[in-house]
Protein backbone atom coordinates (compact mmCIF):
# COMPACT_ATOMS: atom_id res chain seq x y z
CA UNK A 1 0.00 0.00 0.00
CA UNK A 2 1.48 3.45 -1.22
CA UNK A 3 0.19 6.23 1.44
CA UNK A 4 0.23 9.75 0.08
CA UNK A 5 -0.33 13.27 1.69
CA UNK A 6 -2.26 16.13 -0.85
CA UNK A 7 -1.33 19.48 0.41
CA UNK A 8 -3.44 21.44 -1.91
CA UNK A 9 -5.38 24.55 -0.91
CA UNK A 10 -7.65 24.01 -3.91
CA UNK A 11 -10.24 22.06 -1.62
CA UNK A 12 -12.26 20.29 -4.30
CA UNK A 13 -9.11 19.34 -6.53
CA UNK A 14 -7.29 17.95 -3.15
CA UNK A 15 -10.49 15.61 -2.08
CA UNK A 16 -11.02 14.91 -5.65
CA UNK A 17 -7.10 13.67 -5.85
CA UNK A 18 -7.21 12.14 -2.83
CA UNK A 19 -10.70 10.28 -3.52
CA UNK A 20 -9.23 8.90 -7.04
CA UNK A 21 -6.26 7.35 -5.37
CA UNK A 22 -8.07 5.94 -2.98
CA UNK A 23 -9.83 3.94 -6.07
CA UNK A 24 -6.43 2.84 -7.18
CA UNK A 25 -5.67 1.33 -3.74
CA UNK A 26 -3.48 4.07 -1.78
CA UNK A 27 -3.91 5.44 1.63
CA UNK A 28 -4.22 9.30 0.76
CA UNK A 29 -4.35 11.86 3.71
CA UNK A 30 -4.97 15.97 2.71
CA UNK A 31 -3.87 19.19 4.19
CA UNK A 32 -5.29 22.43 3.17
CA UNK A 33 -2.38 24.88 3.71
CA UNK A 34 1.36 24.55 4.21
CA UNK A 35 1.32 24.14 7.56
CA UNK A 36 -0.77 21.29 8.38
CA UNK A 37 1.08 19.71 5.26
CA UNK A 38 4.34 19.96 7.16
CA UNK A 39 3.01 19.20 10.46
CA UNK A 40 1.17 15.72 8.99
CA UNK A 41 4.46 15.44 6.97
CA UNK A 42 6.49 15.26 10.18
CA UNK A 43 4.59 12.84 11.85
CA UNK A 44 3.51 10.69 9.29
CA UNK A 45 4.98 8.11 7.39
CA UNK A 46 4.21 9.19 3.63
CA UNK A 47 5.64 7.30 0.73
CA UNK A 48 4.56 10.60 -1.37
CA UNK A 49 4.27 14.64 -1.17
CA UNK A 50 1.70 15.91 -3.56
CA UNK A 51 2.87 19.14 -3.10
CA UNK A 52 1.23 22.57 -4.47
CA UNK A 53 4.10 25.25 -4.78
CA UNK A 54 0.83 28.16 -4.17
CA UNK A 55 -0.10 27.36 -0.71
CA UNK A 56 -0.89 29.71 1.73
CA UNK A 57 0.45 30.02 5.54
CA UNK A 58 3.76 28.08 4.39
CA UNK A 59 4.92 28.05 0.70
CA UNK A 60 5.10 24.73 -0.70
CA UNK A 61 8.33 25.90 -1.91
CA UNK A 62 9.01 25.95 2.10
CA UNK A 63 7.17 22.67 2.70
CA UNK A 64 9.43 21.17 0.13
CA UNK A 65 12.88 22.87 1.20
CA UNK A 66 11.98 21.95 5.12
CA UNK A 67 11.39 18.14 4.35
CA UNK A 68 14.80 18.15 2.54
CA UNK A 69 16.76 19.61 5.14
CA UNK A 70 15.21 17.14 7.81
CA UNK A 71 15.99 14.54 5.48
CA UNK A 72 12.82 13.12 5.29
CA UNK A 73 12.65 9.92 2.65
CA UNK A 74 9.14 11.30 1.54
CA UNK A 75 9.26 11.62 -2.59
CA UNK A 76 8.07 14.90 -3.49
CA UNK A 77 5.69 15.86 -6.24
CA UNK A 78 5.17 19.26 -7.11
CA UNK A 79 2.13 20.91 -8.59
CA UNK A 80 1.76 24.17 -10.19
CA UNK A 81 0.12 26.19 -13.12
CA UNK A 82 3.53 27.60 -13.50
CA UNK A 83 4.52 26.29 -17.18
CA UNK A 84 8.01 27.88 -17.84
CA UNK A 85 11.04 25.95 -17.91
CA UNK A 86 12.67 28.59 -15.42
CA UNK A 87 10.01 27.86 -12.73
CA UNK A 88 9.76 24.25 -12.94
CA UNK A 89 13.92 24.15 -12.69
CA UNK A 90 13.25 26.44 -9.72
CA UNK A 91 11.27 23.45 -7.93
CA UNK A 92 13.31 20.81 -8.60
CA UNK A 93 16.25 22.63 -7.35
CA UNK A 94 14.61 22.85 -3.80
CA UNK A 95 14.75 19.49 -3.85
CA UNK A 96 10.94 18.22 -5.29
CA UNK A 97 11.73 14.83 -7.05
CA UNK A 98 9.16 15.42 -10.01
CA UNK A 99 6.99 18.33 -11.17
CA UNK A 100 3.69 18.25 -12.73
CA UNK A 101 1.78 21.42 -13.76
CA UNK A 102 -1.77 22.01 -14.06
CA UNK A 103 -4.14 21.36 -15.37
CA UNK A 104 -2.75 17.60 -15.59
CA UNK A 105 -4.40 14.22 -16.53
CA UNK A 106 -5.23 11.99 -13.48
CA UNK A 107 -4.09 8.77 -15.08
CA UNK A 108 -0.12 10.83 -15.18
CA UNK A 109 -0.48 11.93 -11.89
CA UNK A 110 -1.36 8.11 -10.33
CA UNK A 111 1.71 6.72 -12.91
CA UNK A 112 4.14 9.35 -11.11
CA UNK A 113 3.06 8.39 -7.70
CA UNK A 114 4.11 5.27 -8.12
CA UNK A 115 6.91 5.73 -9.89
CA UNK A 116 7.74 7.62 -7.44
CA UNK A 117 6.29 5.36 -4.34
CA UNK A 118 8.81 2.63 -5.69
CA UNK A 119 11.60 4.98 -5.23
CA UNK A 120 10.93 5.65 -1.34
CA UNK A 121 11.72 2.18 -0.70
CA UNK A 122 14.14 -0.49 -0.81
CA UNK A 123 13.94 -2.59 -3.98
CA UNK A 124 12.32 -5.69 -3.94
CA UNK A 125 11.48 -8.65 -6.74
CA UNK A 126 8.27 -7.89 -8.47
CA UNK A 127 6.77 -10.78 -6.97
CA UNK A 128 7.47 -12.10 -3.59
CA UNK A 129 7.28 -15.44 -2.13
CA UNK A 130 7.09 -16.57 1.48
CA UNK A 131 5.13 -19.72 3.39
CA UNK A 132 4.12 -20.71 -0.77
CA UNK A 133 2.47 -17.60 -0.97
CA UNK A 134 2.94 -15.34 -4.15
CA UNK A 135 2.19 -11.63 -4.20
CA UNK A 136 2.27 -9.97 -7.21
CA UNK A 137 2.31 -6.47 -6.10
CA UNK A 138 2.30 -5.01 -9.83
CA UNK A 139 -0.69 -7.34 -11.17
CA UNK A 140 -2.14 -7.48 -7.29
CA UNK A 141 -2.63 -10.79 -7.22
CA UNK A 142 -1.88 -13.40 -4.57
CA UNK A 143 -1.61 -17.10 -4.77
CA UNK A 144 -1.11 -19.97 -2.43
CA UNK A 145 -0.22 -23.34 -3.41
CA UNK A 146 -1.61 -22.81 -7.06
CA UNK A 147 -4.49 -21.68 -5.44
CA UNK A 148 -5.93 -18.11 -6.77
CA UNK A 149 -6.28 -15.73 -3.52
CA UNK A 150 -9.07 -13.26 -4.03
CA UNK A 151 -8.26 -10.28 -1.41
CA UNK A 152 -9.63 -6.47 -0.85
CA UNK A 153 -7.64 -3.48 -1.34
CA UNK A 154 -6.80 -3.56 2.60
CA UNK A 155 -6.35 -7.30 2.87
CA UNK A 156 -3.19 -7.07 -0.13
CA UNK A 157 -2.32 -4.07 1.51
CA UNK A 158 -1.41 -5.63 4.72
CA UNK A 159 -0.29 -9.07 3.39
CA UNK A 160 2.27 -7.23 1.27
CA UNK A 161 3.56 -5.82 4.73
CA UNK A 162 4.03 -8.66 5.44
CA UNK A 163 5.59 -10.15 3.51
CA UNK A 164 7.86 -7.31 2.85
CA UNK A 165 9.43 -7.78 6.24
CA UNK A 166 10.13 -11.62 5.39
CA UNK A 167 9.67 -13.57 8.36
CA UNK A 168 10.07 -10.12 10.87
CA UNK A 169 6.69 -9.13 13.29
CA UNK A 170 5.10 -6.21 12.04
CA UNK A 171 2.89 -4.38 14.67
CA UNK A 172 -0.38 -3.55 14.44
CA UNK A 173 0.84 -0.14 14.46
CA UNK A 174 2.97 -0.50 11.66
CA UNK A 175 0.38 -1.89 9.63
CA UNK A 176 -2.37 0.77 10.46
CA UNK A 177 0.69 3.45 9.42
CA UNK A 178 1.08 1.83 5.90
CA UNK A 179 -2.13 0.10 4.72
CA UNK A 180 -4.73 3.23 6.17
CA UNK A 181 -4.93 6.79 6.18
CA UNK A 182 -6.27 9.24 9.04
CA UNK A 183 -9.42 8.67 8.76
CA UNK A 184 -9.13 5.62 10.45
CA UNK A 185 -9.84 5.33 14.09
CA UNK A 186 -6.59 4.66 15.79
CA UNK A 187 -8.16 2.52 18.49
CA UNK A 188 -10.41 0.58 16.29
CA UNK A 189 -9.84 -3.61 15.45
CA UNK A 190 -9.59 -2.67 11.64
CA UNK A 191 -6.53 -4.14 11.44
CA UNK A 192 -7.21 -7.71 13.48
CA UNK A 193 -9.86 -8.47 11.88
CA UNK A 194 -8.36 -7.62 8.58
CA UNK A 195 -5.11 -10.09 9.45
CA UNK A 196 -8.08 -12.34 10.33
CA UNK A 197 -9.84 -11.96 7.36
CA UNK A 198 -5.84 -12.91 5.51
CA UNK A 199 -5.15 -15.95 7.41
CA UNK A 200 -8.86 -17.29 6.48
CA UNK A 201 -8.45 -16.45 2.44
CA UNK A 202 -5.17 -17.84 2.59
CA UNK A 203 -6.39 -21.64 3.91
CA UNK A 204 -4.59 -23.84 5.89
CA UNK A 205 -2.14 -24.08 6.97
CA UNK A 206 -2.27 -21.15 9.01
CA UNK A 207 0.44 -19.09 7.57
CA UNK A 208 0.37 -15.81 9.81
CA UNK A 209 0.87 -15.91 13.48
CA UNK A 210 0.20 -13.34 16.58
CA UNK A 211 3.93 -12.69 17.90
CA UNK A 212 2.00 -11.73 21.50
CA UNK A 213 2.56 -7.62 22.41
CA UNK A 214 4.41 -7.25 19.08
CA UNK A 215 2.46 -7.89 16.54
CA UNK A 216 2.23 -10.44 13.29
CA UNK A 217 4.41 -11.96 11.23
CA UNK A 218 4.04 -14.83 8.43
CA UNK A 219 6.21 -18.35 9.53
């Protein structure tokens, strides 16, 4: 699961952005003003900045220097109507990773997150195995024994944590951070009954386990 932050003071473009990658299976949070961006930025976890450069309170030319300085590993996309060459130089020598001016087609925008997404972390083999399970993250599908493994956005989402760590416990934590976005309730059972809802799908034999006060991991 990619999880993105939109700090766009354009309201209805930054819930409509948010709302389409949601669709495509990301965990999108928004901020409405520089900031809040920074602040949610800090504290966060975010595979991807989609960053407006016209932001009020806090340029997102600020935004964008400040995460760079505090070394952040947050990929940053900048947005802007700006269309000269001169600007969009500008941004990327602040320290933005890509720059995409508006108006702009959804379908680039989701590519460049992604592109992006893969970026802020450690490369990995496009499909990983563990406990004869197969995840195809870039077809998202999952297979066990031969066996097709039909799973919801959240379900993939939190086996690929999984998996990712390769035989490590994840906590609950960990997997709230990565497969949701704030508008979850932090104190809700999302996420056990979601790893519940994994083991079941993935049939026996039981191929995640409860590591007790850490979290889960797959044997």
């Amino acid at each position: 699961m990619v999880r993105v932050l939109i700090v766009e003071d354009e309201r209805q473009l930054a819930d409509s952005i948010a709302e389409g990658l949601r669709l495509h299976a990301m965990a999108a949070d928004v901020a409405y003003d520089g900031e809040a961006g920074l602040e949610r930025a800090s504290i966060n976890d975010y595979d991807v900045l989609v960053l407006d450069r016209d932001i009020p309170r806090l340029s997102g030319d600020d935004v964008c220097a400040a995460l760079v300085q505090s070394e952040s590993k947050t990929r940053i996309l900048m947005l802007t109507a700006a269309t000269s060459v001169g600007q969009r130089v500008a941004g990327l020598s602040l320290g933005a990773d890509d720059y995409l001016t508006k108006p702009f087609a959804f379908a680039e925008l989701v590519a460049r997150v992604r592109a992006l997404a893969r970026r802020s972390r450690p490369a990995l083999p496009p499909v990983l195995e563990r406990s004869g399970i197969e995840l195809d993250a870039h077809r998202r599908t999952v297979r066990r024994s031969d066996r097709s493994v039909d799973l919801s956005r959240k379900e993939f989402a939190v086996l690929e944590e999984l998996m990712r760590a390769d035989g490590g416990a994840v906590s609950a934590e960990q997997l709230l951070e990565k497969a949701w976005d704030e508008q979850i309730d932090p104190f809700s059972n999302v996420v056990r009954f979601t790893v519940m809802n994994v083991r079941r799908k993935l049939g026996e034999p039981p191929a995640i386990e409860t590591v007790q006060g850490v979290g889960y991991r797959l044997k």
